[in-house]
PDB file of N, CA and C in Angstrom:
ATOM      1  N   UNK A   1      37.935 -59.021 -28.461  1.00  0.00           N
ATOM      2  CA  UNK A   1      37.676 -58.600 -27.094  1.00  0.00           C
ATOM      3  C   UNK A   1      36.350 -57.859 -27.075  1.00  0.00           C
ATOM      4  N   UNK A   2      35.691 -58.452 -26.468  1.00  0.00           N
ATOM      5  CA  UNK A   2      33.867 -57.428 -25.662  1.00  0.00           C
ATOM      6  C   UNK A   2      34.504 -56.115 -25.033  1.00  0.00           C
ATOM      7  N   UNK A   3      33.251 -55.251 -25.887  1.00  0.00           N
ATOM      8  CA  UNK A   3      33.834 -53.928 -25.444  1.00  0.00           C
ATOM      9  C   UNK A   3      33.546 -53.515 -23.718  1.00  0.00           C
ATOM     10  N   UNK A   4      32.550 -54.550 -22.961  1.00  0.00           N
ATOM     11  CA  UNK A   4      32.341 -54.128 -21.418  1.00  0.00           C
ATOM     12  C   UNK A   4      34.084 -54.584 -20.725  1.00  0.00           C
ATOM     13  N   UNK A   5      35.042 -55.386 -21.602  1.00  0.00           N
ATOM     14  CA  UNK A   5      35.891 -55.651 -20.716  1.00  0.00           C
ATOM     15  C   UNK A   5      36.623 -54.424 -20.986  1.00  0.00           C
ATOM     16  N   UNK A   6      36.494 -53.814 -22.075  1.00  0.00           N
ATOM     17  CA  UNK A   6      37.109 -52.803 -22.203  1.00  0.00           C
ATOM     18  C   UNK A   6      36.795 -51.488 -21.402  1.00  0.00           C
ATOM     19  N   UNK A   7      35.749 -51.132 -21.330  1.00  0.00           N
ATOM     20  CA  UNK A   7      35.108 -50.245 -20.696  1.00  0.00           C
ATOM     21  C   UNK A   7      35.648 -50.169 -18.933  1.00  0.00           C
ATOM     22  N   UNK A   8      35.344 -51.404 -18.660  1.00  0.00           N
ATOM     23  CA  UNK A   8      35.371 -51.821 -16.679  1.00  0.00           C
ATOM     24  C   UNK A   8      37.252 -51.209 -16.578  1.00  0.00           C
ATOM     25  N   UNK A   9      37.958 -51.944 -17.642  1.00  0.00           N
ATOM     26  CA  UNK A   9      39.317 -50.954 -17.336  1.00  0.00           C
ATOM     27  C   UNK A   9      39.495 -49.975 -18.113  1.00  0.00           C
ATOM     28  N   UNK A  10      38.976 -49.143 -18.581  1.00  0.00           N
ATOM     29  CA  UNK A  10      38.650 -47.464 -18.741  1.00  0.00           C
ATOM     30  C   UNK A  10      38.578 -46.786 -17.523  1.00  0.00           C
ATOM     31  N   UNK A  11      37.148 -47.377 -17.040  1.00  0.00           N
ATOM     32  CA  UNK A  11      37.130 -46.747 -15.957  1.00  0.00           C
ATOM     33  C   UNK A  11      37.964 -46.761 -14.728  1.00  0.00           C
ATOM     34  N   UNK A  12      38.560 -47.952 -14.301  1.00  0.00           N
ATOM     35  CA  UNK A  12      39.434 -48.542 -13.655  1.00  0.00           C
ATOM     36  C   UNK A  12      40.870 -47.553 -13.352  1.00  0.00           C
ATOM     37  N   UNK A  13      41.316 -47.486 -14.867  1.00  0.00           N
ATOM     38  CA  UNK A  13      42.092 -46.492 -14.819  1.00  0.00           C
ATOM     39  C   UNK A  13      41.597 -45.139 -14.786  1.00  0.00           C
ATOM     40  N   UNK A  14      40.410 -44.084 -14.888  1.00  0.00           N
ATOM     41  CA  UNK A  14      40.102 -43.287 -15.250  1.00  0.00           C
ATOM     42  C   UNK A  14      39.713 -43.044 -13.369  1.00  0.00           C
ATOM     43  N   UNK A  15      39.274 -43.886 -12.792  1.00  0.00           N
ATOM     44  CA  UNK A  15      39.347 -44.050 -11.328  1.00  0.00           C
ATOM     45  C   UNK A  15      40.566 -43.540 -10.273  1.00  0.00           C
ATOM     46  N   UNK A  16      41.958 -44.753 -10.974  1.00  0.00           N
ATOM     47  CA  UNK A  16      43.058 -44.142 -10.449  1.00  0.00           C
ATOM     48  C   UNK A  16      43.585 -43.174 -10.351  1.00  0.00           C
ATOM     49  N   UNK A  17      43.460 -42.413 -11.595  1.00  0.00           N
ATOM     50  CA  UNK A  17      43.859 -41.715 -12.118  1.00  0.00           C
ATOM     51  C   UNK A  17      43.134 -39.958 -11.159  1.00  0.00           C
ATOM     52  N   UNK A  18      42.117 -39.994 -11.198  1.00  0.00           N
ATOM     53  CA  UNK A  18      41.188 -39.181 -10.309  1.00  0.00           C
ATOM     54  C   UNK A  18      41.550 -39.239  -9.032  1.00  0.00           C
ATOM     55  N   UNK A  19      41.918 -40.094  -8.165  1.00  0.00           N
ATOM     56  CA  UNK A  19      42.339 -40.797  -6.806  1.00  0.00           C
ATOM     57  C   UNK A  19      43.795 -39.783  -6.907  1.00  0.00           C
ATOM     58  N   UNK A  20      44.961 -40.114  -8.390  1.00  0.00           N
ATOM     59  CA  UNK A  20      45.915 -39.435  -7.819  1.00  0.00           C
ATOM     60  C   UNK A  20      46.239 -37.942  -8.692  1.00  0.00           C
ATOM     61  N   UNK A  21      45.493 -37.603  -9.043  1.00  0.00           N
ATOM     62  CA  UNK A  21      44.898 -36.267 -10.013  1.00  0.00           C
ATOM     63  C   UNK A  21      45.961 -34.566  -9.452  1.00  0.00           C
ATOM     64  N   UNK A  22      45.930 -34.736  -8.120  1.00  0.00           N
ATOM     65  CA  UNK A  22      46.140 -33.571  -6.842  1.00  0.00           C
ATOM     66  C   UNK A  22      47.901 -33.744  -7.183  1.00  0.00           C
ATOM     67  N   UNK A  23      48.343 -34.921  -6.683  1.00  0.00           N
ATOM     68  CA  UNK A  23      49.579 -35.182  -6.228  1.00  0.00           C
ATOM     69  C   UNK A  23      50.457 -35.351  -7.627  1.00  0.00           C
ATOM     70  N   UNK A  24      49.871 -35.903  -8.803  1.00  0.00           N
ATOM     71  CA  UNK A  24      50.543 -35.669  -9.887  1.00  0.00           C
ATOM     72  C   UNK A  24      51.011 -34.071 -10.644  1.00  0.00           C
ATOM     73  N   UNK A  25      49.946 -33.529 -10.042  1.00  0.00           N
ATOM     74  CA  UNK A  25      50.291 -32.131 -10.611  1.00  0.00           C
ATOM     75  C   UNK A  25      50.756 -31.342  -9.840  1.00  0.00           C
ATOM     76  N   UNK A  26      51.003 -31.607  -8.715  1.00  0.00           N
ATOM     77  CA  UNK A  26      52.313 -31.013  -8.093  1.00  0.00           C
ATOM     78  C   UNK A  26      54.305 -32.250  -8.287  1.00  0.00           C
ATOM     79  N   UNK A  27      53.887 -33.059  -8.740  1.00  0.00           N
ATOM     80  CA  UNK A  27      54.990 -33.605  -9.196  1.00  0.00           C
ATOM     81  C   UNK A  27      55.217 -33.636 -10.401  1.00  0.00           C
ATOM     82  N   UNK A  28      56.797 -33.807 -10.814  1.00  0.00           N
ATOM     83  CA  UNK A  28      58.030 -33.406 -11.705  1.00  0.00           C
ATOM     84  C   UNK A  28      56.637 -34.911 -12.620  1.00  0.00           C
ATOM     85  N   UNK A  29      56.642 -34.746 -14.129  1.00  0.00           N
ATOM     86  CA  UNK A  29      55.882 -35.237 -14.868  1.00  0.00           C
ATOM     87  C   UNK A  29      56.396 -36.951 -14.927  1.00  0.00           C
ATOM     88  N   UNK A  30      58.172 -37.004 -14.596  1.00  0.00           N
ATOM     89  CA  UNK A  30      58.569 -38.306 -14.610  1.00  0.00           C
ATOM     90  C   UNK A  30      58.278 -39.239 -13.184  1.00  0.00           C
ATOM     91  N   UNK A  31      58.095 -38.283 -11.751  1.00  0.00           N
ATOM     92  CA  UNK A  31      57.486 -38.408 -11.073  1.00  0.00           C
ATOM     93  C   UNK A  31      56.014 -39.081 -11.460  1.00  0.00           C
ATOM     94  N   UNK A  32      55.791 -38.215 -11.791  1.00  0.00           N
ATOM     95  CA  UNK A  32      53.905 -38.776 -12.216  1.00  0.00           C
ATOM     96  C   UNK A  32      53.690 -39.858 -12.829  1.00  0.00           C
ATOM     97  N   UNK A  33      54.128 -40.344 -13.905  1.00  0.00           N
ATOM     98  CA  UNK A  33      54.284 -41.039 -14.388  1.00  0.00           C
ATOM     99  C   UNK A  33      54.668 -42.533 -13.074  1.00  0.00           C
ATOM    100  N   UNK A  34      55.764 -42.179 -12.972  1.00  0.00           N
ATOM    101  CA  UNK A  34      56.053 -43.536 -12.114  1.00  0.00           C
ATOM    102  C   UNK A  34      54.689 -44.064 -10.452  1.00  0.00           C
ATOM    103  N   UNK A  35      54.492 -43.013 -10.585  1.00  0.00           N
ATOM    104  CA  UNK A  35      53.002 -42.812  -9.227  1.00  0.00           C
ATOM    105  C   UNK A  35      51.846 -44.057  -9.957  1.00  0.00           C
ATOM    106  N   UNK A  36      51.701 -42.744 -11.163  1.00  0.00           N
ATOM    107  CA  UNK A  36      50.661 -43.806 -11.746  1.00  0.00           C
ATOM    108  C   UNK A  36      51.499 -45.295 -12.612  1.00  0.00           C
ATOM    109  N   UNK A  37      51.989 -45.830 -12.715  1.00  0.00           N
ATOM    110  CA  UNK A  37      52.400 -46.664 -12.716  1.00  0.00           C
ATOM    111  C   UNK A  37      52.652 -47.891 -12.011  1.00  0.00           C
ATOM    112  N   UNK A  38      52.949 -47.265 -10.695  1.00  0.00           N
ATOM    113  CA  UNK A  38      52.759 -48.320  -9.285  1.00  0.00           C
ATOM    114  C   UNK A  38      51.162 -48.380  -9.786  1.00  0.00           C
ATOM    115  N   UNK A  39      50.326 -46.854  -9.113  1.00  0.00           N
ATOM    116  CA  UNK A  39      49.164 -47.792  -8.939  1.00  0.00           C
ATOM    117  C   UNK A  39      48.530 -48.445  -9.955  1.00  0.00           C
ATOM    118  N   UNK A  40      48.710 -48.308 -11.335  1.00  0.00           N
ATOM    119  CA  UNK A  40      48.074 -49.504 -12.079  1.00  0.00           C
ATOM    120  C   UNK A  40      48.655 -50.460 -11.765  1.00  0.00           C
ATOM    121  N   UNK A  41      49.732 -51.129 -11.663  1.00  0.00           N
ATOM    122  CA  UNK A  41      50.638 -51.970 -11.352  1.00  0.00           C
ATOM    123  C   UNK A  41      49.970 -52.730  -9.959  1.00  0.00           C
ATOM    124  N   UNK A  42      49.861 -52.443  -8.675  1.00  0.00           N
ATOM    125  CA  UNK A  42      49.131 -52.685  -7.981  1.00  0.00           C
ATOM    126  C   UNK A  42      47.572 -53.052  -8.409  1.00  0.00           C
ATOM    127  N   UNK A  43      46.482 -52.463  -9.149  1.00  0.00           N
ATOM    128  CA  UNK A  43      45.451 -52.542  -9.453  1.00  0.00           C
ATOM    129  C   UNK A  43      45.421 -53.846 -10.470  1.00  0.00           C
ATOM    130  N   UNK A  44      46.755 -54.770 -10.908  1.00  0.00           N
ATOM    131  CA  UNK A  44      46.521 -55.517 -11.898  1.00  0.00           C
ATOM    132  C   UNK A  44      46.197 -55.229 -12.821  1.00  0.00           C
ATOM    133  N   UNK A  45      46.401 -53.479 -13.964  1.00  0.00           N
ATOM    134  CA  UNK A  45      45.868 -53.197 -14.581  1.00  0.00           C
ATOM    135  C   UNK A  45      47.123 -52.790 -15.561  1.00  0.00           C
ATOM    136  N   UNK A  46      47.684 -53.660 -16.716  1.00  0.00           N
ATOM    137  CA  UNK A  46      48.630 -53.387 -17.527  1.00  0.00           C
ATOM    138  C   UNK A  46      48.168 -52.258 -18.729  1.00  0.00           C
ATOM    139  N   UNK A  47      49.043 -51.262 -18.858  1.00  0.00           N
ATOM    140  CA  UNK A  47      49.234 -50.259 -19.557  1.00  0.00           C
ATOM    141  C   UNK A  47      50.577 -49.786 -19.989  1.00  0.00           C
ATOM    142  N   UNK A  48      50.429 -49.637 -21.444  1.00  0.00           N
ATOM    143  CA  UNK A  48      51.786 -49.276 -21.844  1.00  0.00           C
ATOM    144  C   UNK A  48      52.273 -48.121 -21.607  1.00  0.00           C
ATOM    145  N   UNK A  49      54.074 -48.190 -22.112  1.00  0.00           N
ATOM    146  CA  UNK A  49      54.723 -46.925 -21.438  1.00  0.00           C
ATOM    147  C   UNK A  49      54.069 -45.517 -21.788  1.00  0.00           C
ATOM    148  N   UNK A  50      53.679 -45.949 -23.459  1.00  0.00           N
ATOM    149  CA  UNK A  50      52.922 -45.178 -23.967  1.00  0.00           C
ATOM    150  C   UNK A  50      51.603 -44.069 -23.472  1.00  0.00           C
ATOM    151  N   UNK A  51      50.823 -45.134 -23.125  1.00  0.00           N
ATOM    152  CA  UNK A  51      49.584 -45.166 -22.713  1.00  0.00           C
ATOM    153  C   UNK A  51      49.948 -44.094 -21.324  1.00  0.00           C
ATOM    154  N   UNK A  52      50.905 -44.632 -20.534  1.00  0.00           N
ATOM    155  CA  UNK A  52      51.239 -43.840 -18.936  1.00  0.00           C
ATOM    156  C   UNK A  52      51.710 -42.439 -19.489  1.00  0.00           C
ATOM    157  N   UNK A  53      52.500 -42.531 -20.005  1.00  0.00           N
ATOM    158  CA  UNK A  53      53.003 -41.202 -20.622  1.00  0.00           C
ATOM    159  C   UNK A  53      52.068 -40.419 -21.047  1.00  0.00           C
ATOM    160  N   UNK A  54      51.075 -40.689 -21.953  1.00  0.00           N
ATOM    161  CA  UNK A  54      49.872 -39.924 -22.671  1.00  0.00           C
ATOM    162  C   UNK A  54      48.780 -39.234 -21.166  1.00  0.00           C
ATOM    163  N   UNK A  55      48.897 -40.506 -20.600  1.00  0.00           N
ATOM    164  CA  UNK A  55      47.165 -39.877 -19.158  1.00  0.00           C
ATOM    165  C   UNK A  55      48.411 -39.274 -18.285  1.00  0.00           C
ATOM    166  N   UNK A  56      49.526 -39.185 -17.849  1.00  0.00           N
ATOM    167  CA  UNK A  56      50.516 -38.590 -17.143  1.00  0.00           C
ATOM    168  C   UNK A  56      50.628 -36.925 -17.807  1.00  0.00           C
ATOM    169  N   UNK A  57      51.112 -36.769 -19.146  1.00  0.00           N
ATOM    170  CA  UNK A  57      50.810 -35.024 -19.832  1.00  0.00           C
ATOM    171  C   UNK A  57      49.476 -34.719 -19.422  1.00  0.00           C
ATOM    172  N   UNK A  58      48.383 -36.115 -19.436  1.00  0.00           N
ATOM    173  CA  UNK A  58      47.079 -35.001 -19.982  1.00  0.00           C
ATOM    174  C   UNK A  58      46.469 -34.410 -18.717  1.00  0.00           C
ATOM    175  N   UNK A  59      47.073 -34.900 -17.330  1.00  0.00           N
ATOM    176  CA  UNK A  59      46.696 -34.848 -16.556  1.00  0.00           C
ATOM    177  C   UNK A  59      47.948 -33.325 -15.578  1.00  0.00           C
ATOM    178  N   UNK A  60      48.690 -33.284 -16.190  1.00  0.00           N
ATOM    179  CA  UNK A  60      49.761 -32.165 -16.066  1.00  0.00           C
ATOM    180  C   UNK A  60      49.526 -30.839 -16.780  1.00  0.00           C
ATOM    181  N   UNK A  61      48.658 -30.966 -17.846  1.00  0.00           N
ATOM    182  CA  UNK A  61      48.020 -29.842 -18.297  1.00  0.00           C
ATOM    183  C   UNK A  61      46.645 -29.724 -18.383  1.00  0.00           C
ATOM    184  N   UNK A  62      46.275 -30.658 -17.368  1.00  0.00           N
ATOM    185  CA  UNK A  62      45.122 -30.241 -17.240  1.00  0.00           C
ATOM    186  C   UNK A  62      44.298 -29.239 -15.898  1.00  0.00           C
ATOM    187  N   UNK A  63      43.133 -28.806 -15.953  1.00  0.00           N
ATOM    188  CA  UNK A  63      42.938 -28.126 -14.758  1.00  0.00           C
ATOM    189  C   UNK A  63      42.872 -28.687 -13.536  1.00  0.00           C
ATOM    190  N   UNK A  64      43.978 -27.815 -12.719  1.00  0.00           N
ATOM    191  CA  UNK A  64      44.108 -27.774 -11.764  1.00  0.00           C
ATOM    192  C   UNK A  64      43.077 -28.354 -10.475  1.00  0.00           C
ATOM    193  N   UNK A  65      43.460 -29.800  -9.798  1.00  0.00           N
ATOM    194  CA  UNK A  65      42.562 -30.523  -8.875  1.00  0.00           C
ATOM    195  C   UNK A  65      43.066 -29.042  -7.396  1.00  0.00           C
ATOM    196  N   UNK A  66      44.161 -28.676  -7.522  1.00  0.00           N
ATOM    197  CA  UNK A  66      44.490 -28.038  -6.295  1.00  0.00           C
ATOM    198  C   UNK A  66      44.298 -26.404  -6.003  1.00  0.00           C
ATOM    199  N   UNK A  67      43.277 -25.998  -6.693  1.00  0.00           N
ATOM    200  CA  UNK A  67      43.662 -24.574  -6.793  1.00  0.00           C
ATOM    201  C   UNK A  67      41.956 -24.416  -5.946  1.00  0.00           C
TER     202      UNK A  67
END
């Protein structure tokens, strides 16, 4: 695999992810998880459970979009 296809869904997800940044960290983490999940899911953008789980914590301990 070419690393630009890799990159375009990096960002892709790194996009969504920013879009729902606010609303995940006021929701329960299994919540979050399933949020971002639709929207990759919608975006045509497959990611493992793994993968959701990992940007779902990092984004639950991370600083605060709402303060």
């Amino acid at each position: 695999m070419d690393g630009s296809m890799e990159a375009g869904r990096g960002e892709k997800i790194a996009g969504i992810v920013e879009q729902l940044r606010a609303d995940m960290q006021l929701l329960p983490l299994e919540d979050s998880e399933r949020a971002l999940r639709q929207r990759l899911d919608d975006a045509g953008i497959v990611v493992s459970d793994a993968e959701i789980s990992r940007i779902a914590a990092d984004v639950q301990s991370g600083p605060s979009a709402v303060d």
